[in-house]
Protein backbone atom coordinates (compact mmCIF):
# COMPACT_ATOMS: atom_id res chain seq x y z
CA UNK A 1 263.19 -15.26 341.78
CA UNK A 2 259.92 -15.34 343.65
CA UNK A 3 256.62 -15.86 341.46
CA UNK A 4 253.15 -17.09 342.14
CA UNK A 5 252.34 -20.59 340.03
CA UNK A 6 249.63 -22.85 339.05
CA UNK A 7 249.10 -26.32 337.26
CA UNK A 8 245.72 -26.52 337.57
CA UNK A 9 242.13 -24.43 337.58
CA UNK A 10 240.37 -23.56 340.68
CA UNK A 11 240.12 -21.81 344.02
CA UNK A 12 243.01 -19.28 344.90
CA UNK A 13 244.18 -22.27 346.85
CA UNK A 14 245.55 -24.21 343.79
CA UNK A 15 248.50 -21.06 343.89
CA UNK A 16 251.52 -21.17 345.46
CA UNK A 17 254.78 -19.23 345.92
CA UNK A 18 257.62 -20.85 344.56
CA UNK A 19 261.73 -19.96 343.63
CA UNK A 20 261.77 -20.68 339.72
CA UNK A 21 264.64 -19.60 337.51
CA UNK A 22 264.69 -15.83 335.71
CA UNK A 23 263.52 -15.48 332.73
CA UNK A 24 265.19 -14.15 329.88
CA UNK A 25 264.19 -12.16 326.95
CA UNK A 26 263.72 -13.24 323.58
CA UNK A 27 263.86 -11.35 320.57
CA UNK A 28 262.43 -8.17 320.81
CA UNK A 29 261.17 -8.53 324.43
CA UNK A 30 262.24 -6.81 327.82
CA UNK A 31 263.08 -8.17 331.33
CA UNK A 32 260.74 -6.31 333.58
CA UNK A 33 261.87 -5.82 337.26
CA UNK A 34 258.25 -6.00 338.90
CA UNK A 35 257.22 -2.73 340.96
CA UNK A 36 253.74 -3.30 340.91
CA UNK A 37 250.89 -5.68 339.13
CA UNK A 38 247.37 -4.90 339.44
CA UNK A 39 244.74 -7.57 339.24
CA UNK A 40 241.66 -7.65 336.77
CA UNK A 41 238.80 -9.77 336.01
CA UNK A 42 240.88 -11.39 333.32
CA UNK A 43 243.22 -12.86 336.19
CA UNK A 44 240.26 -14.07 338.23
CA UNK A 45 238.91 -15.83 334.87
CA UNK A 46 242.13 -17.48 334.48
CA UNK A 47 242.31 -18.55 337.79
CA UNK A 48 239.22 -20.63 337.64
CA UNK A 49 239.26 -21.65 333.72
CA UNK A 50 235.67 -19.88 333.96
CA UNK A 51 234.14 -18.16 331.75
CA UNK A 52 235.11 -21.06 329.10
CA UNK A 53 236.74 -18.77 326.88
CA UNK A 54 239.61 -17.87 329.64
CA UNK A 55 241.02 -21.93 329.02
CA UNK A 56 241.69 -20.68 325.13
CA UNK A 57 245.23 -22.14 324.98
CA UNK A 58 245.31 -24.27 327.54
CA UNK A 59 241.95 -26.44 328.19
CA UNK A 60 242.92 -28.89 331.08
CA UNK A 61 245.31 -26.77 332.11
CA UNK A 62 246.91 -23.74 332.42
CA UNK A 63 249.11 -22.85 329.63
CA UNK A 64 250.56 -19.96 331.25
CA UNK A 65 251.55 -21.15 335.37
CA UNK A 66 252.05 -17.10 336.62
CA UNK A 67 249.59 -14.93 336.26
CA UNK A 68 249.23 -11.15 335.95
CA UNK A 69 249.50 -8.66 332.74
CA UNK A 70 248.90 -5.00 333.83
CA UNK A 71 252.82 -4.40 335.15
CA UNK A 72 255.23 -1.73 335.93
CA UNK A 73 259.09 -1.49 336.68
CA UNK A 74 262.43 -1.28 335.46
CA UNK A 75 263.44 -2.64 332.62
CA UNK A 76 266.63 -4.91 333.66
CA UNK A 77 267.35 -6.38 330.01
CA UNK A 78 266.43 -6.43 326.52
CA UNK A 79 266.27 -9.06 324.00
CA UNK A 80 268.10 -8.44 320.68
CA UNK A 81 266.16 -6.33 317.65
CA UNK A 82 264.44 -4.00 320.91
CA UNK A 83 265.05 -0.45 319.82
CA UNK A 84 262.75 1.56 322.40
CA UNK A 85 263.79 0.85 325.72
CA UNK A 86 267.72 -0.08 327.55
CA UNK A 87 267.82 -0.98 331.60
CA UNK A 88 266.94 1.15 333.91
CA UNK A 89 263.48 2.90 331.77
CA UNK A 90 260.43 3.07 333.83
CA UNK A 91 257.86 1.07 331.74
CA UNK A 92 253.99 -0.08 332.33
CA UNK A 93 251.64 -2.21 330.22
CA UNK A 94 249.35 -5.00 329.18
CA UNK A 95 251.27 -8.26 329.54
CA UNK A 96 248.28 -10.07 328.45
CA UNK A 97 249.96 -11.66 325.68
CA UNK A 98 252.59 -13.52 328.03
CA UNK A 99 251.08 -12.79 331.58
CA UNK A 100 253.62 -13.50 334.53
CA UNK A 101 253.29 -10.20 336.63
CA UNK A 102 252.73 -12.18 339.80
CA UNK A 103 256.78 -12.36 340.19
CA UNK A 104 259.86 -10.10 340.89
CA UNK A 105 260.79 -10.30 337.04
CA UNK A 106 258.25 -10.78 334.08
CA UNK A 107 259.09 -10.65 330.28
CA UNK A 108 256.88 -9.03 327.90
CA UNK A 109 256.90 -8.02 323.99
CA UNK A 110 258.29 -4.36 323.27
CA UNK A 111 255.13 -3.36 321.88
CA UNK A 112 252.81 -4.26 324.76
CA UNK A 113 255.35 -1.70 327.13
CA UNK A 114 255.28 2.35 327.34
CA UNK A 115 257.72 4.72 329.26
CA UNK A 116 255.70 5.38 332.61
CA UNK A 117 254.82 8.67 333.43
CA UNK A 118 257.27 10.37 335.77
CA UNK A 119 254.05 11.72 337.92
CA UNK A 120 253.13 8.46 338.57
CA UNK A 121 253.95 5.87 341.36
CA UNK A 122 254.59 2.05 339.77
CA UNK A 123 251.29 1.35 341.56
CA UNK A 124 249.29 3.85 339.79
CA UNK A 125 250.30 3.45 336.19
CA UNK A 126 250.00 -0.23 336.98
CA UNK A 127 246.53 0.26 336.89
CA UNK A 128 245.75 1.98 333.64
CA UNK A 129 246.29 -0.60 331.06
CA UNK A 130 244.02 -3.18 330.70
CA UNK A 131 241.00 -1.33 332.71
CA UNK A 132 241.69 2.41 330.83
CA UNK A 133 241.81 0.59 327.54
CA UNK A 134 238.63 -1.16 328.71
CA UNK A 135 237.01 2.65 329.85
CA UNK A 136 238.14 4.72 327.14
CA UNK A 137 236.83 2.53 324.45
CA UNK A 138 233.63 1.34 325.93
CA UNK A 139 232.85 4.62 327.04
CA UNK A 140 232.93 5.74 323.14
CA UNK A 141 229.91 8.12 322.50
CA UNK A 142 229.39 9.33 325.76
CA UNK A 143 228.72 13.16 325.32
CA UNK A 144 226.58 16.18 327.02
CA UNK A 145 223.22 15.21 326.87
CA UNK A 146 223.32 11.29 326.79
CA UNK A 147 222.41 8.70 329.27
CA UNK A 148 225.25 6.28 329.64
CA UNK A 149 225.14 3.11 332.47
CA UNK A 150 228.29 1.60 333.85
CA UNK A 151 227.25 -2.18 335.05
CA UNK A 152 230.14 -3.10 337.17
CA UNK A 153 230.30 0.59 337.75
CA UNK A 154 232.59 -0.10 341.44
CA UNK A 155 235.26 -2.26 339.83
CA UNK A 156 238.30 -1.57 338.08
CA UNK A 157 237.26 -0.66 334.84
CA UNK A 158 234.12 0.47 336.03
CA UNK A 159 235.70 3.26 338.36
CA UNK A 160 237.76 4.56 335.39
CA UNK A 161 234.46 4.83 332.75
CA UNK A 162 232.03 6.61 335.50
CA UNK A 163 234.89 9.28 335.25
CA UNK A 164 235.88 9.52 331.65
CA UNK A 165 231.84 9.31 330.80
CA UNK A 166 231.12 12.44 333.53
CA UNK A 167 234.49 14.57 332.07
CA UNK A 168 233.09 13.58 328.60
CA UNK A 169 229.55 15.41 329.83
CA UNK A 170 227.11 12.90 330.03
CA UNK A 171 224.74 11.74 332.86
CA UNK A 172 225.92 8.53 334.06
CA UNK A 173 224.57 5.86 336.17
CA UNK A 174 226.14 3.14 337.90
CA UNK A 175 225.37 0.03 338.61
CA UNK A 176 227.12 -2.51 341.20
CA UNK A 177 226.59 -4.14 344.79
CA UNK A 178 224.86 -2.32 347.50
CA UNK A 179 228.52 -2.05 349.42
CA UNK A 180 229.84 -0.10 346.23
CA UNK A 181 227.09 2.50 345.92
CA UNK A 182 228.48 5.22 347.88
CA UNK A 183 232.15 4.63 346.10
CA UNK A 184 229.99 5.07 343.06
CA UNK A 185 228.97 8.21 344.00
CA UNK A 186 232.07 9.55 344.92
CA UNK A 187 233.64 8.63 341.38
CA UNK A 188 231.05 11.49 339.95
CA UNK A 189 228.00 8.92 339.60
CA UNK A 190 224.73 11.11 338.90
CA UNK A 191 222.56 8.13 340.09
CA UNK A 192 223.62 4.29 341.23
CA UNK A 193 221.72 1.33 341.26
CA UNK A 194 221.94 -2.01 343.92
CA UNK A 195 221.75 -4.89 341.26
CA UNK A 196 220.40 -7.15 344.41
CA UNK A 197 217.44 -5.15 344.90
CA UNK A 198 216.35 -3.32 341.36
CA UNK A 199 216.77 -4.02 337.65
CA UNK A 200 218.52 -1.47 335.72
CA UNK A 201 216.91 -2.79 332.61
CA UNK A 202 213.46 -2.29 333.77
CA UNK A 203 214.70 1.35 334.75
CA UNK A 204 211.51 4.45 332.95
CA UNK A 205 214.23 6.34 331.02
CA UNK A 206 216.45 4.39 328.54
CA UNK A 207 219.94 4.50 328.04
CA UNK A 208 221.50 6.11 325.17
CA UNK A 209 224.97 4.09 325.73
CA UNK A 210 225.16 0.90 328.05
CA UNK A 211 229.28 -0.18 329.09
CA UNK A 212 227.94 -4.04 330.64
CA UNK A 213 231.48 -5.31 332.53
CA UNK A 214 229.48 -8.25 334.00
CA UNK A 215 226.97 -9.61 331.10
CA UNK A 216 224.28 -11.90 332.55
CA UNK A 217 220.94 -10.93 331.83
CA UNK A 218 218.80 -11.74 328.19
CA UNK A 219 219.37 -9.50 325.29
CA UNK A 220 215.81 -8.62 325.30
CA UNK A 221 216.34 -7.17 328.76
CA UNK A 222 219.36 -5.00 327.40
CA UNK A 223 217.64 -3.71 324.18
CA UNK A 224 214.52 -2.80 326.71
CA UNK A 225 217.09 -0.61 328.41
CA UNK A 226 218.46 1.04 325.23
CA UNK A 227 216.55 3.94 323.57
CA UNK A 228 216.17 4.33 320.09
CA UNK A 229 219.60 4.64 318.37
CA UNK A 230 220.66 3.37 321.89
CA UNK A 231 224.25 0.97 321.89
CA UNK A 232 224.85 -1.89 324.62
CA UNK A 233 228.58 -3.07 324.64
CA UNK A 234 229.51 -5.83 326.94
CA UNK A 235 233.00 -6.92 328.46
CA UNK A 236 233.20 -10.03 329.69
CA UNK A 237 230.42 -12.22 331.54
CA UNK A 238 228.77 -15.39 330.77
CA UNK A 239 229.60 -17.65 327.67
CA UNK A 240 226.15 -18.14 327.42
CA UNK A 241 225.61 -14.16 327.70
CA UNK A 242 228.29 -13.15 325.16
CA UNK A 243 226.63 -15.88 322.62
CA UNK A 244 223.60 -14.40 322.64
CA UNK A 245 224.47 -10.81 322.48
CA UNK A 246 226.66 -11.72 319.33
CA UNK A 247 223.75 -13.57 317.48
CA UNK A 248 220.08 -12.67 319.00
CA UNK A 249 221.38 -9.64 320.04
CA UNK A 250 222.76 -8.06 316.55
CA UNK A 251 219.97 -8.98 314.93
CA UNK A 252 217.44 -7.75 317.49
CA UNK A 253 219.13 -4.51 317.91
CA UNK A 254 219.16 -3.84 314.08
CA UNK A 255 215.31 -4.47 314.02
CA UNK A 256 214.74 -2.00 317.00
CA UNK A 257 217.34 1.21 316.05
CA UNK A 258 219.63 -0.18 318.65
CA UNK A 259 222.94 -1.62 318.43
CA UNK A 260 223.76 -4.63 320.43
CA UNK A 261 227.43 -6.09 320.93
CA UNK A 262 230.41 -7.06 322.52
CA UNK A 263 233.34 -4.66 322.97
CA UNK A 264 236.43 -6.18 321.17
CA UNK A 265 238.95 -4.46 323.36
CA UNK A 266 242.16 -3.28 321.27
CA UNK A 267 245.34 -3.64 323.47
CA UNK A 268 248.69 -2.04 323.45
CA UNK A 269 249.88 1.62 324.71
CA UNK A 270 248.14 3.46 321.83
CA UNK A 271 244.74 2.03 323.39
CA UNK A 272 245.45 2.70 326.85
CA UNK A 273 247.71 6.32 327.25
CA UNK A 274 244.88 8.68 326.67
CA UNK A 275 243.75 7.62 329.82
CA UNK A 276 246.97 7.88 331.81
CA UNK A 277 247.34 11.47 330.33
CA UNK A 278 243.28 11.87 331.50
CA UNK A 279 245.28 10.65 334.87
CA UNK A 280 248.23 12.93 335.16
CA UNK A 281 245.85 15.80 334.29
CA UNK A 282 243.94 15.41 337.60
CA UNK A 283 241.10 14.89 335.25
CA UNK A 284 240.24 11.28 336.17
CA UNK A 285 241.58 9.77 339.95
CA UNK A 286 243.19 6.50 340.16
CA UNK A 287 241.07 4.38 343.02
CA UNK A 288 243.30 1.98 344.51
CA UNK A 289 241.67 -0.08 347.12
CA UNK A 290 244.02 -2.69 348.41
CA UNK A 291 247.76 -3.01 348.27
CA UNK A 292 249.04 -6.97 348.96
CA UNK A 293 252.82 -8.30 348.86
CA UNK A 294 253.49 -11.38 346.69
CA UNK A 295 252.59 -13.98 349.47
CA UNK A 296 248.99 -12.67 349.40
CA UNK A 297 247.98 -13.14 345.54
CA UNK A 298 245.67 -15.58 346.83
CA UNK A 299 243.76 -13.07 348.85
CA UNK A 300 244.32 -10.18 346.40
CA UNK A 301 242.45 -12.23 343.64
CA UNK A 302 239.56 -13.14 345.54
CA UNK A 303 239.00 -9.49 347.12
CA UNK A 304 238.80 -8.02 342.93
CA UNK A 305 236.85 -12.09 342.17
CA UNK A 306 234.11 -11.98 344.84
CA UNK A 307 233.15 -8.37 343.88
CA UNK A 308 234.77 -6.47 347.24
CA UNK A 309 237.02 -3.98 345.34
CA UNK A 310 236.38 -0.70 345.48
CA UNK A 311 238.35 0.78 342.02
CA UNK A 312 241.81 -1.46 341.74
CA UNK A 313 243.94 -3.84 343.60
CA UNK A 314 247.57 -3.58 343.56
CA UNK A 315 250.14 -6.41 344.12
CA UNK A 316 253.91 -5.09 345.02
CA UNK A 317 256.52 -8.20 344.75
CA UNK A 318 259.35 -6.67 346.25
């Protein structure tokens, strides 16, 4: 089969496509023929080795060589002890655990696999995992009546929270590059912000509920933003960023009313589902920007890296 590798950390020239031998599934894992991947932050992170905490397993190098987790397809086998699924199922999920979506066949545990919604292509239910599990929990508390902010508001998981926080009633704003604004908008954004020209932190009225998906600025700056009672969750960013949210930040919040943290995101189809159904019910769109064949990974990953995507990027490898 066809899959995208690499043996070292860098640029998306380190990848390359290369003919490497099927895999086969374990115990209680499935053979996944690959419909469609799409590409998240987390693949970009593991790409480079940056943030520090995406070389966890593997600190020279990579310790997985084909990336990708959020996949659909057939299932074409199943390892012994799998009770849920027999070839031929239409499955999507979070591979994050094994990764290896950026090929025509990837295995992954049972667990981390659901049956994909008939009313959905492979390329849309390829995006819901990672980025709905991301929305619908960070987006926790949003209600009528509440200020919620989506930094990162244009991305992936960004596109799916300004809609789950404006079905859920609240006024939301989001925040992203000055190319994204209008995209912003048409996701259900009540007001959007350019983070090159104006601080969202320094913004009159406070936030009651702050989803960060690109953590760089000082906690000081994010409690200023919160009002009273006020919660700030981050999602990736800086090492430095994360650090301080989970030490200054806890204990300046609890001093001010406001809760500071960082969103431990629970995986699996349990975590990610209520969003597809929120999909399938027209009641939140799936935004996919770009579609790219195998041979473009390279390009696909530094369109969603360098901030260009508009919602998700898809990768078909057939």
């Amino acid at each position: 089969m066809k899959a995208v590798l690499y043996e070292r950390y860098g640029r998306p020239e380190v990848l390359r496509v290369e003919d490497v031998p099927m895999p086969s599934p374990a115990a209680g894992q499935v053979l996944v023929k690959v419909a469609a991947v799409s590409i998240n932050l987390s693949d970009w992170e593991g790409l480079r080795g940056s943030p520090f905490y995406a070389r966890l397993g593997g600190l020279r190098a990579p310790r997985r060589p084909i990336l990708g987790s959020d996949i659909a397809g057939w299932v074409e086998a199943v390892g012994t002890g799998v009770t849920r699924f027999r070839p031929g199922d239409e499955v999507y999920g979070d591979n994050l655990q094994l990764k290896g979506g950026f090929a025509q066949y990837a295995v992954a545990p049972e667990p981390a696999l659901a049956v994909k919604p008939a009313e959905l292509t492979f390329a849309q239910a390829s995006t819901i995992p990672q980025a709905g599990a991301i929305a619908v929990q960070g987006t926790v508390g949003a209600a009528k009546g509440r200020r919620v902010l989506i930094n990162g508001g244009g991305g992936g998981s960004g596109s799916f929270a300004i809609q789950l926080a404006k079905h859920l009633g609240a006024h939301v704003t989001g925040v992203d590059n000055g190319r994204k604004l209008d995209f912003m908008r048409s996701l259900g954004a009540d007001a959007v912000i350019d983070y090159q020209r104006d601080d969202f932190t320094r913004e009159r009225e406070p936030y009651d509920l702050i989803l960060d998906l690109v953590a760089h600025r000082s906690v000081f700056a994010y409690r200023r933003a919160l009002a009273p009672g006020g919660r700030y969750r981050c999602v990736g960013g800086s090492v430095r960023a994360l650090l301080r949210v989970l030490t200054i930040g806890l204990a300046a919040g609890r001093l001010t009313r406001r809760r500071l943290g960082v969103l431990a995101v629970r995986e699996g189809p349990s975590h990610f589902e209520q969003m597809t159904r929120l999909c399938v019910a027209g009641d939140v769109n799936i935004h996919i920007d770009r579609t790219f064949g195998l041979d473009q990974v390279p390009e696909a990953l530094a369109h969603v890296g360098e901030g260009n995507a508009l919602g998700k990027v898809v990768v078909t490898p057939h």
